[in-house]
C-alpha atoms as a PDB file:
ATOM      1  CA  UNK A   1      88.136 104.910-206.020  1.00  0.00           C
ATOM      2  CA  UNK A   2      87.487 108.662-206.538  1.00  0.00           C
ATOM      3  CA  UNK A   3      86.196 110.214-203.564  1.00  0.00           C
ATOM      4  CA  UNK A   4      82.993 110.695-204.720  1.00  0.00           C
ATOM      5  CA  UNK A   5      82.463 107.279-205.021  1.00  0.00           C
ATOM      6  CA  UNK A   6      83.751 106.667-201.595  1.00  0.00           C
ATOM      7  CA  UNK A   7      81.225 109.309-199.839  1.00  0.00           C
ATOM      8  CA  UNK A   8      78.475 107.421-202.108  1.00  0.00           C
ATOM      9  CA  UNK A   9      79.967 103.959-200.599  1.00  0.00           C
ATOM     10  CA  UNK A  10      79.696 105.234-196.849  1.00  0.00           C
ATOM     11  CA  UNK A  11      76.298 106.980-197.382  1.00  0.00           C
ATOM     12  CA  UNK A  12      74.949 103.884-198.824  1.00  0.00           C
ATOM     13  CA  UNK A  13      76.614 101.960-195.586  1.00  0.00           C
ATOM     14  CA  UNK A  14      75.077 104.225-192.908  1.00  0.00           C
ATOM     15  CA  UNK A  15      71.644 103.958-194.682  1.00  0.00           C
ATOM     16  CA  UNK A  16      71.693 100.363-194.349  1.00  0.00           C
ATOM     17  CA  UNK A  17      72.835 100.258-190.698  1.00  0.00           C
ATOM     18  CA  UNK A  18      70.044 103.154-190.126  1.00  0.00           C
ATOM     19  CA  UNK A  19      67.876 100.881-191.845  1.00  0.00           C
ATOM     20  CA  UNK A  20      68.896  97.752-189.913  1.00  0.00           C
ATOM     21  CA  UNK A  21      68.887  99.556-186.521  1.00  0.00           C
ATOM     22  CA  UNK A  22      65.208 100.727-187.142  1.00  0.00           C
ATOM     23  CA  UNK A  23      64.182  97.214-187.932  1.00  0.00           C
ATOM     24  CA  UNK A  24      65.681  96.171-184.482  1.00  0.00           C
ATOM     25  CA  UNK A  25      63.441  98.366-182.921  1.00  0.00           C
ATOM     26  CA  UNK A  26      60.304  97.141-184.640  1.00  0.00           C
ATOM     27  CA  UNK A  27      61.327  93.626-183.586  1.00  0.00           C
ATOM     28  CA  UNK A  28      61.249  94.843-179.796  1.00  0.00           C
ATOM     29  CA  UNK A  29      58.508  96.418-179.976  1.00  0.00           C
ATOM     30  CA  UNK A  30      56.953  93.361-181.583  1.00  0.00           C
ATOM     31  CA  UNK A  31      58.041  91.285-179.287  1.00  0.00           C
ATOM     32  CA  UNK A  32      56.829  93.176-175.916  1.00  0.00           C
ATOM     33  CA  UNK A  33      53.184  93.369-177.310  1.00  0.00           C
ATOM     34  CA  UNK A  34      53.132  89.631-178.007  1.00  0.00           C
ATOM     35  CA  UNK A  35      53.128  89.164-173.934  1.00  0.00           C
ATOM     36  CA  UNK A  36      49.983  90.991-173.559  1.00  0.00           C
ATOM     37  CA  UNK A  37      46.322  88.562-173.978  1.00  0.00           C
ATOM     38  CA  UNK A  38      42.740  88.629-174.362  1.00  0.00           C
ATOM     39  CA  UNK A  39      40.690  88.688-170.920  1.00  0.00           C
ATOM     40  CA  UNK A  40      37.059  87.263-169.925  1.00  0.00           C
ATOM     41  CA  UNK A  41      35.536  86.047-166.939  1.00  0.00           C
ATOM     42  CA  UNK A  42      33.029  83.082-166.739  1.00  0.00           C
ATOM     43  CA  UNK A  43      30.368  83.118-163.840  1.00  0.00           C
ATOM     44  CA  UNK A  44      28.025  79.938-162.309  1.00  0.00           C
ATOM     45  CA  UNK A  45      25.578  80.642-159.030  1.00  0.00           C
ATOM     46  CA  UNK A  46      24.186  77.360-157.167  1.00  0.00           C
ATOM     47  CA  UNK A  47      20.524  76.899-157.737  1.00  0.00           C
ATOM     48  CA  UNK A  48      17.889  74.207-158.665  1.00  0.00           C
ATOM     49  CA  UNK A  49      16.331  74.059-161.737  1.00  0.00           C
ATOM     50  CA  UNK A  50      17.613  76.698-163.948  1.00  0.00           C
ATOM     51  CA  UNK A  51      16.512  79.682-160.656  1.00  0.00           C
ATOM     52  CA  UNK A  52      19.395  80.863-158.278  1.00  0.00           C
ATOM     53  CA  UNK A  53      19.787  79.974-155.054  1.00  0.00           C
ATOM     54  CA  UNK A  54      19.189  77.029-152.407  1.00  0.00           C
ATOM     55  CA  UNK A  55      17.134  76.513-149.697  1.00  0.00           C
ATOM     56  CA  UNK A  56      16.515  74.328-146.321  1.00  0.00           C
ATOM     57  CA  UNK A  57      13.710  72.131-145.608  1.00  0.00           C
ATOM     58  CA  UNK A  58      11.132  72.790-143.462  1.00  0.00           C
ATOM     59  CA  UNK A  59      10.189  69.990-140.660  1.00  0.00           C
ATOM     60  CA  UNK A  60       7.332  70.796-138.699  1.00  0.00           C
ATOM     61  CA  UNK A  61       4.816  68.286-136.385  1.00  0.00           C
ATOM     62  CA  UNK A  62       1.184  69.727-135.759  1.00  0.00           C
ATOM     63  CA  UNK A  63      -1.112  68.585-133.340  1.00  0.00           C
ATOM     64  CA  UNK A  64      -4.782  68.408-132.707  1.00  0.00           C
ATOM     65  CA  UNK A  65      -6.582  67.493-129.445  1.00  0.00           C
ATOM     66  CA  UNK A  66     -10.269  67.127-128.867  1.00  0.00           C
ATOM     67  CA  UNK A  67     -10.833  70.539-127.722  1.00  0.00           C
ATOM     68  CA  UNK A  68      -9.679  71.842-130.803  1.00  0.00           C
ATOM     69  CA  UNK A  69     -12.747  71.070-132.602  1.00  0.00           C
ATOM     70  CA  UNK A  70     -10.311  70.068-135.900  1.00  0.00           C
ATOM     71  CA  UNK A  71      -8.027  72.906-135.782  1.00  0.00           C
ATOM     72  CA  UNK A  72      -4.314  71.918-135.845  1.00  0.00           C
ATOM     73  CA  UNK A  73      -1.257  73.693-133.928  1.00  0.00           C
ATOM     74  CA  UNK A  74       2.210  73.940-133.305  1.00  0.00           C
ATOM     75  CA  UNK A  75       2.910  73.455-128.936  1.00  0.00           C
ATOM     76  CA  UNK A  76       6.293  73.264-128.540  1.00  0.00           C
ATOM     77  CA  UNK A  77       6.846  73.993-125.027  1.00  0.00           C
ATOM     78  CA  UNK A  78       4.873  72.575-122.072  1.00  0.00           C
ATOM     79  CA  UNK A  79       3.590  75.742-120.848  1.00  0.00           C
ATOM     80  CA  UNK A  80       1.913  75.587-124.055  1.00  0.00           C
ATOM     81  CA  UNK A  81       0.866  71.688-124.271  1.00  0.00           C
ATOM     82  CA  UNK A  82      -2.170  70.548-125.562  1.00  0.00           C
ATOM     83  CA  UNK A  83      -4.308  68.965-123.257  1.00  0.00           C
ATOM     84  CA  UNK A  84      -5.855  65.233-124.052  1.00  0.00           C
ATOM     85  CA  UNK A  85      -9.459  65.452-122.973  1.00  0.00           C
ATOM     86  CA  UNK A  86     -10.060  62.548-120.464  1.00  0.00           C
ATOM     87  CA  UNK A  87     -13.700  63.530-120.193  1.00  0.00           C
ATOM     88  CA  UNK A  88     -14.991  63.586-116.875  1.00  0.00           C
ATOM     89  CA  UNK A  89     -14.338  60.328-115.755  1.00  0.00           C
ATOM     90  CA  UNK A  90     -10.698  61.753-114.921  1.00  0.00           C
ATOM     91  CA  UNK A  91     -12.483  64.505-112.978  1.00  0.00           C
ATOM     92  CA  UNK A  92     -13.414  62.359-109.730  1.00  0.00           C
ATOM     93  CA  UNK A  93     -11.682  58.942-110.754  1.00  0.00           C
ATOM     94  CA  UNK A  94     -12.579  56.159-108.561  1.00  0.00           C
ATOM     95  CA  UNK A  95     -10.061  53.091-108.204  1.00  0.00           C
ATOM     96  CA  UNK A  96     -10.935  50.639-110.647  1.00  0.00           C
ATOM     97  CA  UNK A  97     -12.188  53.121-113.338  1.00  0.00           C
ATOM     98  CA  UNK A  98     -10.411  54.101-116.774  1.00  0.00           C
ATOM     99  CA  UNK A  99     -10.626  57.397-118.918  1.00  0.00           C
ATOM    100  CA  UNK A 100      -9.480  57.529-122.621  1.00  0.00           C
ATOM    101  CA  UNK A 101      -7.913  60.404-124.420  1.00  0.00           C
ATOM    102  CA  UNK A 102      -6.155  61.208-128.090  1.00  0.00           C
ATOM    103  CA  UNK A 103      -4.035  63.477-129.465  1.00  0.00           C
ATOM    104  CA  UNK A 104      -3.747  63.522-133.449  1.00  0.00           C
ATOM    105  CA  UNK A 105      -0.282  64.533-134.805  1.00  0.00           C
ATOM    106  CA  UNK A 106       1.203  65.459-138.424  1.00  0.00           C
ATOM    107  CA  UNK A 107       3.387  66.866-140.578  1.00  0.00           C
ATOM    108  CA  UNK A 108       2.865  70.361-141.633  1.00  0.00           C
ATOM    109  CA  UNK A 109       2.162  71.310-144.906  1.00  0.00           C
ATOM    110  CA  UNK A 110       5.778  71.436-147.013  1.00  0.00           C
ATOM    111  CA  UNK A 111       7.456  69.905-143.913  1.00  0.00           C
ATOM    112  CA  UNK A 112       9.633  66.275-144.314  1.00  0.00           C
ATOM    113  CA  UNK A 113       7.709  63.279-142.419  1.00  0.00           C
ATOM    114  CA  UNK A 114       9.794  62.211-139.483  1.00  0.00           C
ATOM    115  CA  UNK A 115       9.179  59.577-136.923  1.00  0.00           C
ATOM    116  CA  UNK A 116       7.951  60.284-133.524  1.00  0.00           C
ATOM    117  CA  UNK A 117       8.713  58.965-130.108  1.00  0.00           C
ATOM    118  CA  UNK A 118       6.157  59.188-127.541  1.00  0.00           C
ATOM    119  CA  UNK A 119       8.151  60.351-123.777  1.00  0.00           C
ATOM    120  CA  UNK A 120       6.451  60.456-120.362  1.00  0.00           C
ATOM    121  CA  UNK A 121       7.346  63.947-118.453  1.00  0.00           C
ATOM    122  CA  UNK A 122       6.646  62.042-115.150  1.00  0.00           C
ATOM    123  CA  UNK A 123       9.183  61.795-112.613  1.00  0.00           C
ATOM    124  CA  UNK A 124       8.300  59.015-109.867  1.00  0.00           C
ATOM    125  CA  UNK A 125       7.449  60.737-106.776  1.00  0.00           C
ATOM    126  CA  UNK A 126       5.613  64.130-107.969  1.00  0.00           C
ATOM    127  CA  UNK A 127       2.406  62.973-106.622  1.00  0.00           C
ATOM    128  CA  UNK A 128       0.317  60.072-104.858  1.00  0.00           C
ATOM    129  CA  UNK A 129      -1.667  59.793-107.092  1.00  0.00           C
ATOM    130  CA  UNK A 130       0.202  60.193-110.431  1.00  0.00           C
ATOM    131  CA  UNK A 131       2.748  57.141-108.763  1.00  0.00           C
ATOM    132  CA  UNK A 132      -0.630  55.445-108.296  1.00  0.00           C
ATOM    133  CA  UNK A 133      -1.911  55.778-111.829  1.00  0.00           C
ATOM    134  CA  UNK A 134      -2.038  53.272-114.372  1.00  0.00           C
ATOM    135  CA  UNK A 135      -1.767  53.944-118.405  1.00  0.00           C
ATOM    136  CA  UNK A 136      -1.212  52.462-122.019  1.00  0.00           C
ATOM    137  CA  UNK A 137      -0.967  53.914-125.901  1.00  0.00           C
ATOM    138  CA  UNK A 138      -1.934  53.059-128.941  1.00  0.00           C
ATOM    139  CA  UNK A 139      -1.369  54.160-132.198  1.00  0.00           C
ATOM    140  CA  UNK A 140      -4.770  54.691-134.208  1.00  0.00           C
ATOM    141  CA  UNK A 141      -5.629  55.746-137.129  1.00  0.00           C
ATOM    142  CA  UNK A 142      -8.113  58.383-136.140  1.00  0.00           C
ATOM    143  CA  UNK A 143      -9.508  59.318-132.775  1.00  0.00           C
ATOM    144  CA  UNK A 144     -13.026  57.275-133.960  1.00  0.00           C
ATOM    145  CA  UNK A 145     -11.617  54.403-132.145  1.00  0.00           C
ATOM    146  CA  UNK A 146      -9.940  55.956-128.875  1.00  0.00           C
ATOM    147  CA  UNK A 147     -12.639  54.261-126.985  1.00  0.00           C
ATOM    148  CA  UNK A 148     -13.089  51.445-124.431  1.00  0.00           C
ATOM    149  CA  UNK A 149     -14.252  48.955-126.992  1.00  0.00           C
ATOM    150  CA  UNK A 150     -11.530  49.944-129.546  1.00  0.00           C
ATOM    151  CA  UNK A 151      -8.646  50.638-127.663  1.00  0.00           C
ATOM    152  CA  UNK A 152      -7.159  47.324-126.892  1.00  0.00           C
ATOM    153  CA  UNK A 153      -7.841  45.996-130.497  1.00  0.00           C
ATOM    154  CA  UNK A 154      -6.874  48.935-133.069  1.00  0.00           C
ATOM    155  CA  UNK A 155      -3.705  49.720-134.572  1.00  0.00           C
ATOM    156  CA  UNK A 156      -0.438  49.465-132.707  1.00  0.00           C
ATOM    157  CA  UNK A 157       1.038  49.459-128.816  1.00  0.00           C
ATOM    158  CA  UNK A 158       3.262  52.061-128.069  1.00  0.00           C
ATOM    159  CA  UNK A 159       2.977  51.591-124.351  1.00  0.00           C
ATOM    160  CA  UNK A 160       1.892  48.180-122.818  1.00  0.00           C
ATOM    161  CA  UNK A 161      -1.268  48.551-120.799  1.00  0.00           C
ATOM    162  CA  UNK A 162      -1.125  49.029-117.480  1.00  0.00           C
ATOM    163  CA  UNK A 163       2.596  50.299-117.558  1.00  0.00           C
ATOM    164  CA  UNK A 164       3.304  53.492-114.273  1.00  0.00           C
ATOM    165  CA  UNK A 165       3.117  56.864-115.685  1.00  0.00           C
ATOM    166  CA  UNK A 166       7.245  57.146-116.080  1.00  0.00           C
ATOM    167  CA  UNK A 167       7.007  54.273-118.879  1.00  0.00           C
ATOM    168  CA  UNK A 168       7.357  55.447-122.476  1.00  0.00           C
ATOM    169  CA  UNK A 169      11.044  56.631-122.630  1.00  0.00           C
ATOM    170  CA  UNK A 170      11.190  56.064-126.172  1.00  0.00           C
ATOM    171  CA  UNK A 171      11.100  52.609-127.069  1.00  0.00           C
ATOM    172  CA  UNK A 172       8.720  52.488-129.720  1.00  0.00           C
ATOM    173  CA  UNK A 173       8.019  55.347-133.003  1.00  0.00           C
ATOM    174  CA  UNK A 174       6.187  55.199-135.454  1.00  0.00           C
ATOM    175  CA  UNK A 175       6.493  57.650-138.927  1.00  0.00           C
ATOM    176  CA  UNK A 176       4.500  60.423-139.789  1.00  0.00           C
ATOM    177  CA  UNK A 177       4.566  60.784-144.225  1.00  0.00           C
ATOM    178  CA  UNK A 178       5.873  64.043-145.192  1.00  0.00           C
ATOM    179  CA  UNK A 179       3.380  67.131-146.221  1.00  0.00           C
ATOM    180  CA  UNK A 180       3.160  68.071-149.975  1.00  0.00           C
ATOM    181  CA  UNK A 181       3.313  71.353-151.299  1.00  0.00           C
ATOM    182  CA  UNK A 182       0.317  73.505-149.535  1.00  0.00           C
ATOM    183  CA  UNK A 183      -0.930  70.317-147.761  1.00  0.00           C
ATOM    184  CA  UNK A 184      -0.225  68.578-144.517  1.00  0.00           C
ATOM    185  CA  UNK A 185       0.694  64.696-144.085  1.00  0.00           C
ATOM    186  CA  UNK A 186      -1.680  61.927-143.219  1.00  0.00           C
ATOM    187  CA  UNK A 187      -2.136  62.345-139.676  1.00  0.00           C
ATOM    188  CA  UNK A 188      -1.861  59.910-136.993  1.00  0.00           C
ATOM    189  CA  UNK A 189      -3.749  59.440-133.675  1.00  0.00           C
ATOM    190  CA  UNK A 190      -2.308  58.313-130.710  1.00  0.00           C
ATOM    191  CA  UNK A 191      -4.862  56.896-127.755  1.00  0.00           C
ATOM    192  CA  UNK A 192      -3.946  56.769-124.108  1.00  0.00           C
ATOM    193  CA  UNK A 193      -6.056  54.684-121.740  1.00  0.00           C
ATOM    194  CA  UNK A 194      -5.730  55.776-117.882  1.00  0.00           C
ATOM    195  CA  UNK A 195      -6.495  54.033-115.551  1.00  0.00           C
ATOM    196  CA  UNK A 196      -6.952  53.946-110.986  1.00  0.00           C
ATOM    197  CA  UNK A 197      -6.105  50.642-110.187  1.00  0.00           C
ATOM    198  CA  UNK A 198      -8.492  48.728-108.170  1.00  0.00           C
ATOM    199  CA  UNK A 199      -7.451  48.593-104.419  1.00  0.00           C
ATOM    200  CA  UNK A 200      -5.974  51.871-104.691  1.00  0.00           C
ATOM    201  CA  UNK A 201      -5.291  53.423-101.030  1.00  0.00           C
ATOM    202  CA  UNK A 202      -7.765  55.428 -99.467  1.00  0.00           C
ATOM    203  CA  UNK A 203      -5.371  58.357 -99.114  1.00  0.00           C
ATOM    204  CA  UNK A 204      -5.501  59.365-102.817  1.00  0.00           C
ATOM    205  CA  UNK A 205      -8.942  60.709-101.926  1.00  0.00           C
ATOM    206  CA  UNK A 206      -8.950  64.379-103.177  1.00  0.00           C
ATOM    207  CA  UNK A 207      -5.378  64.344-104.566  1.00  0.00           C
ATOM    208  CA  UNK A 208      -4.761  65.610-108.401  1.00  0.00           C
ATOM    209  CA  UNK A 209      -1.932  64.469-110.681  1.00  0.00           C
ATOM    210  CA  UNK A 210      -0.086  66.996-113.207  1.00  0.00           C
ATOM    211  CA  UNK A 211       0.719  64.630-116.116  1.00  0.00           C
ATOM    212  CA  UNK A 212       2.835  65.375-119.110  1.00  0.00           C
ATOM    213  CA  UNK A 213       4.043  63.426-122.307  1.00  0.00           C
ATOM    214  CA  UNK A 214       5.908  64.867-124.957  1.00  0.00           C
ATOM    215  CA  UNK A 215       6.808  64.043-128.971  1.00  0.00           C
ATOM    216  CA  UNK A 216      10.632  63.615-129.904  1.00  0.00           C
ATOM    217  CA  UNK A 217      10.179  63.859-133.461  1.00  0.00           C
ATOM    218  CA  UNK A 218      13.762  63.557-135.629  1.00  0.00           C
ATOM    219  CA  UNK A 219      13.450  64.477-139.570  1.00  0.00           C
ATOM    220  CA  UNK A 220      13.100  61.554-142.224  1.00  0.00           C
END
């Protein structure tokens, strides 16, 4: 082989291990950007309806009292109780005489129903005359029949006749429906009868009684 030919021979061999070198680096660099990948992110919020967010009930009891000439209120607290007009007979009760009195309760407007437990405040031994004192309850309908021809004959007992002021520890609810959107539940009334015992001592003369029930209402 002239050597020419052999200079053409060796060119022609380093081209083609340029060549093949170069192609080695292609294939690494082909291979290092097959590791990288496409990126997206895929959000959800909780909600109701197709609009974000969630929200806790409402449960609210309102009451109404005679006094209150149809206006309804939240009393939470006993400094802030309503009062259940006895009318005047509990003014100057004599023994053997009985006053009536209502309170109407419901649920606010947008509030669950719940049922309600009817709980005497009165601790045996706060007064004479409140040991002395005599009462029932009745749940009503309305306060149209919280009277002494009604009483004994309308709706349900919550507290048997006659039973001392520290009865009515929870015994007996009764359910109040739920409110709807902008409007209150059906309300319900309940109707205490009082009562001075006949034969009641001579000593109570003059004395008054501070005398306190309370609603434990739980959620429905």
């Amino acid at each position: 082989m002239s050597a020419i030919t052999e200079r053409r021979a060796a060119a022609r061999h380093r081209k083609i291990v340029a060549v093949a070198a170069a192609g080695a680096v292609l294939l690494t660099g082909a291979t290092v950007t097959s590791l990288a990948a496409w990126l997206d992110e895929e959000w959800v919020t909780a909600g109701v309806d197709g609009a974000p967010g969630v929200v806790a009930s409402q449960f609210e009891i309102e009451q109404s009292v005679a006094t209150d000439a149809g206006a309804w209120f939240d009393r939470e607290t006993a400094g802030a109780a309503g009062v259940v007009d006895f009318d005047d007979v509990a003014a100057a009760l004599s023994p053997g005489e009985v006053a009536y009195g209502w309170v109407s309760l419901r649920a606010a407007a947008d509030s669950l129903g719940g049922d309600l437990t009817l709980v005497s405040d009165y601790t045996l031994g706060d007064s004479p005359l409140g040991d002395a004192l005599r009462y029932g309850a009745r749940l009503h309908p309305d306060a149209t029949t919280c009277t002494a021809g009604a009483f004994a004959t309308t709706g349900s007992e919550l507290v048997a006749d006659g039973s001392a002021l520290t009865a009515g520890s929870g015994a007996t609810t009764f359910a109040l429906a739920a409110g709807a959107a902008g409007a209150p539940g059906t309300p319900r009334t309940v109707c205490f009868r009082l009562e001075l015992p006949s034969g009641a001592s001579d000593t109570l003369m003059g004395e008054t009684a501070d005398v306190t029930w309370f609603f434990d209402a739980v959620s429905t």
